[in-house]
Protein backbone atom coordinates (compact mmCIF):
# COMPACT_ATOMS: atom_id res chain seq x y z
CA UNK A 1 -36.66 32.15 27.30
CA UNK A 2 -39.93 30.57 25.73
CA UNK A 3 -42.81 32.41 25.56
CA UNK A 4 -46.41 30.82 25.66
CA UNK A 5 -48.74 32.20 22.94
CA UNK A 6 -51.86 32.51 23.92
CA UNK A 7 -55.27 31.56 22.26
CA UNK A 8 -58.45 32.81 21.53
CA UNK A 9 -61.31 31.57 22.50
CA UNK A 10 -64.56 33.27 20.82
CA UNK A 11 -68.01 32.20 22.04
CA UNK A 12 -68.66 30.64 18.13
CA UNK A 13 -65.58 28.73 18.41
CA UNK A 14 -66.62 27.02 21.85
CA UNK A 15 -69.86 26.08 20.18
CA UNK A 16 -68.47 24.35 17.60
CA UNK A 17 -66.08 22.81 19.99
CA UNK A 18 -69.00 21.41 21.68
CA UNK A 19 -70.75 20.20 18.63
CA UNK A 20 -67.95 18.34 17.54
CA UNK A 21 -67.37 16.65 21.03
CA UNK A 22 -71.14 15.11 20.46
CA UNK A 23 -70.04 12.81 18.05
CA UNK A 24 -66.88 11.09 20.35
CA UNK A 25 -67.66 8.33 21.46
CA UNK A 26 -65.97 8.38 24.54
CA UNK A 27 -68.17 10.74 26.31
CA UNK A 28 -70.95 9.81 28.53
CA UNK A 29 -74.36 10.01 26.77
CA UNK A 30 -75.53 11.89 29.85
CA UNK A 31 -73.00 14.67 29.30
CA UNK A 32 -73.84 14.32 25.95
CA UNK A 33 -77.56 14.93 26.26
CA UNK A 34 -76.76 17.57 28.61
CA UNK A 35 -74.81 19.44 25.92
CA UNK A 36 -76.90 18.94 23.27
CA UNK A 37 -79.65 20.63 25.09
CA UNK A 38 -77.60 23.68 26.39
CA UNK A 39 -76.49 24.04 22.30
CA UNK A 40 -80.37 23.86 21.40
CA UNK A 41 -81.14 26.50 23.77
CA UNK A 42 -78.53 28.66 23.16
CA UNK A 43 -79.08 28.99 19.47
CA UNK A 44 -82.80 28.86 19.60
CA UNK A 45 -83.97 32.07 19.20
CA UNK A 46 -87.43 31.32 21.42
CA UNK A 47 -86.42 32.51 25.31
CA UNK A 48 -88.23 30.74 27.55
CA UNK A 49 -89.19 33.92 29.19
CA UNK A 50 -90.17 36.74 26.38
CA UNK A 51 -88.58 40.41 26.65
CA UNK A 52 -91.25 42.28 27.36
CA UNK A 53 -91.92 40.87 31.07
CA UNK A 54 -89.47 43.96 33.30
CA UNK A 55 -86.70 41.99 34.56
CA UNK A 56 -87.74 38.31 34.59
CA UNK A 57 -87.53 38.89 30.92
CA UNK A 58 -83.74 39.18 30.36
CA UNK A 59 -82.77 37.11 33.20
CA UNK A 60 -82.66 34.12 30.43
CA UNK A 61 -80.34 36.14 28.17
CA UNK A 62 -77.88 36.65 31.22
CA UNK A 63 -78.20 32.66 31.32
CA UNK A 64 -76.99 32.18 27.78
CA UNK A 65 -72.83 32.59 28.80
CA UNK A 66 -73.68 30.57 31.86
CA UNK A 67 -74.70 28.17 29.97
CA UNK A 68 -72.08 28.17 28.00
CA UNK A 69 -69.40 27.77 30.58
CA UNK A 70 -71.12 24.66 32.53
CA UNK A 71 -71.17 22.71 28.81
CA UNK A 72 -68.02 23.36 28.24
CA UNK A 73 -66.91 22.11 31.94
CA UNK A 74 -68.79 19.14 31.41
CA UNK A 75 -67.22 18.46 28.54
CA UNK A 76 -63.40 18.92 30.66
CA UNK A 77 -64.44 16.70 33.20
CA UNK A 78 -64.03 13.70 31.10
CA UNK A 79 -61.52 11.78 32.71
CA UNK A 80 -61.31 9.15 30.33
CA UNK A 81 -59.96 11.29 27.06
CA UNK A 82 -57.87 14.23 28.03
CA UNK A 83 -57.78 15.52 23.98
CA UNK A 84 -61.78 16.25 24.47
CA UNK A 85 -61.23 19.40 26.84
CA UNK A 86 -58.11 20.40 24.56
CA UNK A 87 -59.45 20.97 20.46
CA UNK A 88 -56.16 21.34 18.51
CA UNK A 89 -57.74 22.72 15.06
CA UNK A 90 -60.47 25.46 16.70
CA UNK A 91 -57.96 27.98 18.18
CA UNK A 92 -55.87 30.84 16.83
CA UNK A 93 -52.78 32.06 18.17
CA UNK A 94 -51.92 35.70 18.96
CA UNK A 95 -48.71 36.34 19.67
């Protein structure tokens, strides 16, 4: 019986993912704009609302993995190249 191994996927290894699916040149510029900004924001270290405000102020940091999820669907919802949703070289396998 085969067994699937699975992979893992670390939040630093999806960002890089996403980087590198900027520069093909089969995604829409759209979806890339969209993804460059998400990237921006989620490694600038300016929040758009600061800390010190009582809850408003880490409502932005809960935003971050949200974030992080919708670039990375945008970037599955390519129809046109199936290998952009799937990067060969960025995952690990643990048996």
């Amino acid at each position: 019986m085969k067994t699937r191994k699975k992979t893992i996927k670390t939040p630093t290894s999806k960002i890089k993912h996403l980087v590198l699916s900027l520069f093909n040149g089969k995604l829409d510029n759209k979806k890339k704009l969209a993804v460059l900004g998400i990237i921006l924001y989620i490694v600038s270290p300016i929040d758009i609302v600061p800390d010190f405000l009582p809850v408003a102020g880490y409502a932005d940091d809960i935003l971050l993995p949200i974030l992080l999820i919708v670039a990375d669907k945008l970037i599955q919802d390519n129809p046109e190249d199936p290998e952009i949703s799937e990067p060969h070289s960025n995952r690990r396998q643990v048996n």
